[in-house]
N, C-alpha and C. Protein backbone atom coordinates (compact mmCIF):
# COMPACT_ATOMS: atom_id res chain seq x y z
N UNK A 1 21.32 9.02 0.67
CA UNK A 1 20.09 8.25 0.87
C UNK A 1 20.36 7.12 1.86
N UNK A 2 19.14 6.60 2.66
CA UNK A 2 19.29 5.63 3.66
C UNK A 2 20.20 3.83 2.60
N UNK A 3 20.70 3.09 3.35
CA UNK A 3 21.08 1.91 2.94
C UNK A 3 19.74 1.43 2.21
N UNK A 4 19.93 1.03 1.15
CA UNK A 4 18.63 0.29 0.41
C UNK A 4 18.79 -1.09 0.90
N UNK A 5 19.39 -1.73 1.51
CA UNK A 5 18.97 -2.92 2.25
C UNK A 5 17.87 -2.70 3.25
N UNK A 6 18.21 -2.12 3.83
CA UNK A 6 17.11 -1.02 5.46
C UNK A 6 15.96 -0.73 4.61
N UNK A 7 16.15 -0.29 3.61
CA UNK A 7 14.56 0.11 2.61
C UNK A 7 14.15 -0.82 2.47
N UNK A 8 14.88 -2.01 1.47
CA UNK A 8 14.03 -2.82 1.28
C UNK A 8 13.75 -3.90 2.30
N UNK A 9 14.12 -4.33 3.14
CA UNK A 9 13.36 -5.09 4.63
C UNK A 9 12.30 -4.47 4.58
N UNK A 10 12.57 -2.81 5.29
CA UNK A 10 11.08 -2.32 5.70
C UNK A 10 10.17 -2.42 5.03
N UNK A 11 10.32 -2.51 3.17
CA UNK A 11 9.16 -2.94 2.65
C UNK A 11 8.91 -3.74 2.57
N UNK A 12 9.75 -4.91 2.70
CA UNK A 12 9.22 -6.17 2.96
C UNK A 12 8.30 -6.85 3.80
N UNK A 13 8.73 -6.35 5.33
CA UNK A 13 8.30 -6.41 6.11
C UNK A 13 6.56 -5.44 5.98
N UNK A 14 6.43 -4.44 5.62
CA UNK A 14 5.24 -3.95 5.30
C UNK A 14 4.84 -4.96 4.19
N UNK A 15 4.98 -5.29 3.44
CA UNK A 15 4.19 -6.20 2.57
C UNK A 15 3.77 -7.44 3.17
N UNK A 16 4.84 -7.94 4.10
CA UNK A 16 4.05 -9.28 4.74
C UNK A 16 2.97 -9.07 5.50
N UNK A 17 3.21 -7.66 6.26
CA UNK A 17 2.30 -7.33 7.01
C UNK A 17 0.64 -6.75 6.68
N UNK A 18 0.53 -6.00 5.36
CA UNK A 18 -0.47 -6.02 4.27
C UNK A 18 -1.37 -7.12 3.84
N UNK A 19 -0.12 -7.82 2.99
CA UNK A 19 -0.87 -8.93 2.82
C UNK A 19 -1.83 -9.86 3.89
N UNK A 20 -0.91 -9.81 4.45
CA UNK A 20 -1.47 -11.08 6.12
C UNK A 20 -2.98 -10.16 6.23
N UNK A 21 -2.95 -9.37 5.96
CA UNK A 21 -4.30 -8.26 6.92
C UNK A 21 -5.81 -8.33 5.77
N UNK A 22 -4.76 -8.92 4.38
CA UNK A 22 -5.65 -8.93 3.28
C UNK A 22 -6.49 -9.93 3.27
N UNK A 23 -5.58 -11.36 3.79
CA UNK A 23 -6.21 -12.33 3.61
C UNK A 23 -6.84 -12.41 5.11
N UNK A 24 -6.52 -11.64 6.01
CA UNK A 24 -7.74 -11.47 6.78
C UNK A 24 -8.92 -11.00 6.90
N UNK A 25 -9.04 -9.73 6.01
CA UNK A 25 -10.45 -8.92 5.64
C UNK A 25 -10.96 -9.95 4.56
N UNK A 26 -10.29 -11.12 3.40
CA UNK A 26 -11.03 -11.77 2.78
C UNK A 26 -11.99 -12.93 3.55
N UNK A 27 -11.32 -13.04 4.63
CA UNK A 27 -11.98 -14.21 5.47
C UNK A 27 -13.17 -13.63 6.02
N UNK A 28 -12.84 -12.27 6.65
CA UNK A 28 -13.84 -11.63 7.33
C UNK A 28 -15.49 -11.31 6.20
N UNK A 29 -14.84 -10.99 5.04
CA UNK A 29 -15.93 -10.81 3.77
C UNK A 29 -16.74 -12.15 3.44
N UNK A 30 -16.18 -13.16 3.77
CA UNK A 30 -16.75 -14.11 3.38
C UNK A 30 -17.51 -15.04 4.06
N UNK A 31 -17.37 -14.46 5.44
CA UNK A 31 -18.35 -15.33 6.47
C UNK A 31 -19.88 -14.87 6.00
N UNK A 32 -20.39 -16.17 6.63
CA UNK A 32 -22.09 -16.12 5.91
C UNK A 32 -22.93 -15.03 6.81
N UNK A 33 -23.84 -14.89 5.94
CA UNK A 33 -24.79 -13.47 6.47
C UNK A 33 -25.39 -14.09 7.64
N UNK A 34 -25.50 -13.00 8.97
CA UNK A 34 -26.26 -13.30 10.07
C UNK A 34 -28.00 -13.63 9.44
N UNK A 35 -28.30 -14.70 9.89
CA UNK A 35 -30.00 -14.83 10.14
C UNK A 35 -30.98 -13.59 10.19
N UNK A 36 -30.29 -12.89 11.13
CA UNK A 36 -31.07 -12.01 11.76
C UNK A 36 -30.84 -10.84 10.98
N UNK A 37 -32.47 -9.99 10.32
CA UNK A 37 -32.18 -8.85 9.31
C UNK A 37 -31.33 -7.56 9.75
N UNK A 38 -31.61 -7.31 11.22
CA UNK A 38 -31.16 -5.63 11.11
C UNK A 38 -29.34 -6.37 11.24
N UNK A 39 -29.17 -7.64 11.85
CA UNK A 39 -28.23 -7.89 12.14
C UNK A 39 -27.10 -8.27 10.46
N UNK A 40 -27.86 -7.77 9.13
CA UNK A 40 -27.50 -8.01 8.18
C UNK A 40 -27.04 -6.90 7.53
N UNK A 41 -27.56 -5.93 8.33
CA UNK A 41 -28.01 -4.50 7.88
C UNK A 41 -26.62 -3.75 8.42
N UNK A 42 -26.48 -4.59 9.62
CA UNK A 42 -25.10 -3.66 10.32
C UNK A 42 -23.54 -4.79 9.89
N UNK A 43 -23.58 -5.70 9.85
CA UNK A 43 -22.66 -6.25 8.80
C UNK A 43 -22.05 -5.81 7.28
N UNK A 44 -23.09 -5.33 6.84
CA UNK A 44 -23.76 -4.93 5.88
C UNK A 44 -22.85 -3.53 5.64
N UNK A 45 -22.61 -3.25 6.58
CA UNK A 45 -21.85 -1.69 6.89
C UNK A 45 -20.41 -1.74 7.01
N UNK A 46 -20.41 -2.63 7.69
CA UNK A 46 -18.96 -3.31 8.04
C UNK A 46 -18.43 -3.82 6.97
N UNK A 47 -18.90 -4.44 6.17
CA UNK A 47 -18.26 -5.19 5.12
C UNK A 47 -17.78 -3.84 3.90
N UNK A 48 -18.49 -2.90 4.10
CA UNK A 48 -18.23 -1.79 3.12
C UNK A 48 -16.55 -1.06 3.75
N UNK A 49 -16.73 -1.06 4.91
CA UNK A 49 -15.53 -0.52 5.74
C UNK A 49 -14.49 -1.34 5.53
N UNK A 50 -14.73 -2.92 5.50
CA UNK A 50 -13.09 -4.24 5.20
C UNK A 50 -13.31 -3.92 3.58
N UNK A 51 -14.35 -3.47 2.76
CA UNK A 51 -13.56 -3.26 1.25
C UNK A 51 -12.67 -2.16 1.04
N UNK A 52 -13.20 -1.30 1.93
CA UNK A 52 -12.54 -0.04 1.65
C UNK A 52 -10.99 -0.11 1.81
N UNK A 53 -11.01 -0.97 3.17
CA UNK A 53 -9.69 -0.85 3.98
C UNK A 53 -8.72 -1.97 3.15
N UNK A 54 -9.44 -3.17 2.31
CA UNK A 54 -8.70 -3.98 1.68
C UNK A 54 -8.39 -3.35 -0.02
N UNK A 55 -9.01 -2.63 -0.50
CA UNK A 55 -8.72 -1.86 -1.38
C UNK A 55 -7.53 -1.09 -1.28
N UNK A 56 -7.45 0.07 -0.37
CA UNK A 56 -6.54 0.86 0.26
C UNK A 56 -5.07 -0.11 0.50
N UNK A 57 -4.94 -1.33 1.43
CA UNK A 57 -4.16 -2.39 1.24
C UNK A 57 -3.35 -3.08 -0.06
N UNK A 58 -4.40 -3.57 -1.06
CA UNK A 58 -3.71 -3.63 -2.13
C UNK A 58 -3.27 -2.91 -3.04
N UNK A 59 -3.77 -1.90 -3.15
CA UNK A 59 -2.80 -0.43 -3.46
C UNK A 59 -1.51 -0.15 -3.32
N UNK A 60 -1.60 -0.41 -1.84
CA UNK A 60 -0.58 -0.21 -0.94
C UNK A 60 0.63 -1.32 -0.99
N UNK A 61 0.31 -2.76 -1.18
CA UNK A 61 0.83 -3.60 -1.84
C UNK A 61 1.55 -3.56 -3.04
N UNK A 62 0.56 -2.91 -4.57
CA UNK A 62 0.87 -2.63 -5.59
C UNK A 62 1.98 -1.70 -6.10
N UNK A 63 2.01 -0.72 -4.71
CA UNK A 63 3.05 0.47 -4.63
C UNK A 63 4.55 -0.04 -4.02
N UNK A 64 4.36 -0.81 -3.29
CA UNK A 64 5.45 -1.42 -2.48
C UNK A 64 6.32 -2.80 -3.52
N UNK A 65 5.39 -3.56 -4.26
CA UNK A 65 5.94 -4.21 -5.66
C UNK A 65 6.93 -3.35 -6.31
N UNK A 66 6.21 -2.39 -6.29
CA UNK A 66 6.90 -1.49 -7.91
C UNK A 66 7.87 -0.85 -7.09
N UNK A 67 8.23 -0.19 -5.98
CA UNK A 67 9.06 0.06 -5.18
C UNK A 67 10.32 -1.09 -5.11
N UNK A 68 9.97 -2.59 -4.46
CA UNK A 68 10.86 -3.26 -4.66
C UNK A 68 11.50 -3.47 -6.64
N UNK A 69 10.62 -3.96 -6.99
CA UNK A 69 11.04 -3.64 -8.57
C UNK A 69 12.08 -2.56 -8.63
N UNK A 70 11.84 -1.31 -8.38
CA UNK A 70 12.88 -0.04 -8.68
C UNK A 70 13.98 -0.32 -7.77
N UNK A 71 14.02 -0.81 -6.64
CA UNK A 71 15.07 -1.18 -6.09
C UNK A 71 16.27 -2.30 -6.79
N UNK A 72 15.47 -2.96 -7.38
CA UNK A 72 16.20 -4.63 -7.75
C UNK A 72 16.62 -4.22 -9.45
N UNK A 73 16.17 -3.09 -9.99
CA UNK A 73 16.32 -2.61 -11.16
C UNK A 73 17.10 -1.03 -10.93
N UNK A 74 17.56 -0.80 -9.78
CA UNK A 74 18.56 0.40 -9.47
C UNK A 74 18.29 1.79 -10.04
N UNK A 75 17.06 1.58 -9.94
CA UNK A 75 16.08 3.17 -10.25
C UNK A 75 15.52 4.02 -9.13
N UNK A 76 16.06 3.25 -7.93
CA UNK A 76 15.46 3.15 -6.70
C UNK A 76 15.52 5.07 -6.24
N UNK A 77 14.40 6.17 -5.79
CA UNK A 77 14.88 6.93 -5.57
C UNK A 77 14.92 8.48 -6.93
N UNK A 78 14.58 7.62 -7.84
CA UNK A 78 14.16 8.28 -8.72
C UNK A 78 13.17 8.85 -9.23
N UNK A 79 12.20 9.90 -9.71
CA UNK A 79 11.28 9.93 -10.04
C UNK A 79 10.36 9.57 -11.21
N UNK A 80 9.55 8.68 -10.92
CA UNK A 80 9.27 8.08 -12.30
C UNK A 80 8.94 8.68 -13.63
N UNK A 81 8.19 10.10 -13.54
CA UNK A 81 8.08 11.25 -14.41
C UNK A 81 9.04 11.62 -15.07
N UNK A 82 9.94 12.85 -13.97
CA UNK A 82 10.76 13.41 -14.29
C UNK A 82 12.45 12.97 -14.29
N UNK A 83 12.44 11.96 -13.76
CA UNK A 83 13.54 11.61 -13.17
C UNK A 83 14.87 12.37 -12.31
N UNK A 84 14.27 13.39 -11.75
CA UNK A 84 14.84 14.29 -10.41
C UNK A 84 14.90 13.24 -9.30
N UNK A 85 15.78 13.25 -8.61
CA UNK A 85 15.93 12.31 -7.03
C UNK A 85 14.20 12.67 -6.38
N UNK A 86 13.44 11.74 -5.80
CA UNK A 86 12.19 11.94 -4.93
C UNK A 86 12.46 12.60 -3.87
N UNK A 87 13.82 12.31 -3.41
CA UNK A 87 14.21 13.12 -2.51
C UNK A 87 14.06 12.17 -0.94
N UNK A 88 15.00 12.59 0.06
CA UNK A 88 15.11 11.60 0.98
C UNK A 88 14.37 11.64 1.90
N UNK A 89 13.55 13.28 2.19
CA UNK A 89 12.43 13.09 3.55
C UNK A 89 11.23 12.40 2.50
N UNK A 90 11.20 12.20 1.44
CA UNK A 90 9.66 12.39 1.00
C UNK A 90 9.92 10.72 0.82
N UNK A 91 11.36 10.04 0.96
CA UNK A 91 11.12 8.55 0.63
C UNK A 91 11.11 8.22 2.04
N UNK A 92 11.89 8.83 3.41
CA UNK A 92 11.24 8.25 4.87
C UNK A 92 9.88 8.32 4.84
N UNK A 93 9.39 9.11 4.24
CA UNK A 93 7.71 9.74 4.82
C UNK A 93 6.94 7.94 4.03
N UNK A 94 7.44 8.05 2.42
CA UNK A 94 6.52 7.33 2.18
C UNK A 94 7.66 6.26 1.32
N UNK A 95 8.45 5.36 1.83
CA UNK A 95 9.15 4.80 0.94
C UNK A 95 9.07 4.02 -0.22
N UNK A 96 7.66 3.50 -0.83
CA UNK A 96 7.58 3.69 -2.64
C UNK A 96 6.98 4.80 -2.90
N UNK A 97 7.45 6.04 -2.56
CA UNK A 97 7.03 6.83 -3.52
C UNK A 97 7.89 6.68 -4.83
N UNK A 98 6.72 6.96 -5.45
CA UNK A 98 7.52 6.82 -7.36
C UNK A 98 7.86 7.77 -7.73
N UNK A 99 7.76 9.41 -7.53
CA UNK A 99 7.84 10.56 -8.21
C UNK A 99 8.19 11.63 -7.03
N UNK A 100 8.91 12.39 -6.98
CA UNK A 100 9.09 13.81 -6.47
C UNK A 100 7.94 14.32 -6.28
N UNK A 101 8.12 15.54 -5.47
CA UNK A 101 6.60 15.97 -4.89
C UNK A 101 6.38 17.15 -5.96
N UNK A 102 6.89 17.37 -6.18
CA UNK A 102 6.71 18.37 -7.87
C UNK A 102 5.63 17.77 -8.53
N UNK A 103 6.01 16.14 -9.05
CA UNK A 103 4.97 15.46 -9.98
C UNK A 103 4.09 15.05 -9.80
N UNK A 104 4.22 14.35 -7.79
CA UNK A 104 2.99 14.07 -7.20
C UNK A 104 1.96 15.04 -7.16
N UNK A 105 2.64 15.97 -6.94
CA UNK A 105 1.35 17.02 -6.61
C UNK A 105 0.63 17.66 -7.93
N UNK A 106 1.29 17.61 -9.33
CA UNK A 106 0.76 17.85 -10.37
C UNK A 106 -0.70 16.63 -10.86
N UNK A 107 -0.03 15.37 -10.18
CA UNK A 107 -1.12 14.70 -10.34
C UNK A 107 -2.82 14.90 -9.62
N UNK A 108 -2.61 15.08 -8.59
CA UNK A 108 -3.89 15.45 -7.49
C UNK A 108 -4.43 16.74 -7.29
């Protein structure tokens, strides 16, 4: 498996980078409604698109926690189910994955 120092930066570094983007879509959510109706209407649209995308984010956050967690608790790499290795292309592809693609895919 790759150096878990190199893992955990990169998630680090993805988490600062998450976050920062979070508390940017919160800023963006919270500016006041345009005056103007249709101009409320297409905001209105937009704001559905920064929940989506800030949802998706803290997820993504939530996964990368529990990732560092398994790292700092030396479970790192394991599958949380079954406990088979996740395996090493499927942790480049997605590095908190929690489970082998056996279990992932039983889930979905």
């Amino acid at each position: 498996m790759s150096d878990l120092e190199s893992i955990k930066a990169q998630l680090e570094e993805r988490l600062e980078f998450l976050s920062a983007k979070v508390v940017e879509i919160e800023g963006d959510l919270r500016e006041p409604a345009n005056p103007d109706f249709a101009e409320q209407a297409t905001e209105a649209e937009a704001d559905e698109v920064l929940e989506g995308l800030e949802s998706s984010a803290l997820l993504e956050i939530s996964q990368i926690n529990a990732a560092l967690n398994r790292i700092d608790e030396g479970t790192y790499g394991e599958c949380a189910t079954c406990g088979d290795p996740v395996g090493e292309k499927r942790l480049e592809a997605i590095p908190y994955a929690a489970q082998c693609i056996s279990c992932a895919s039983k889930i979905t």
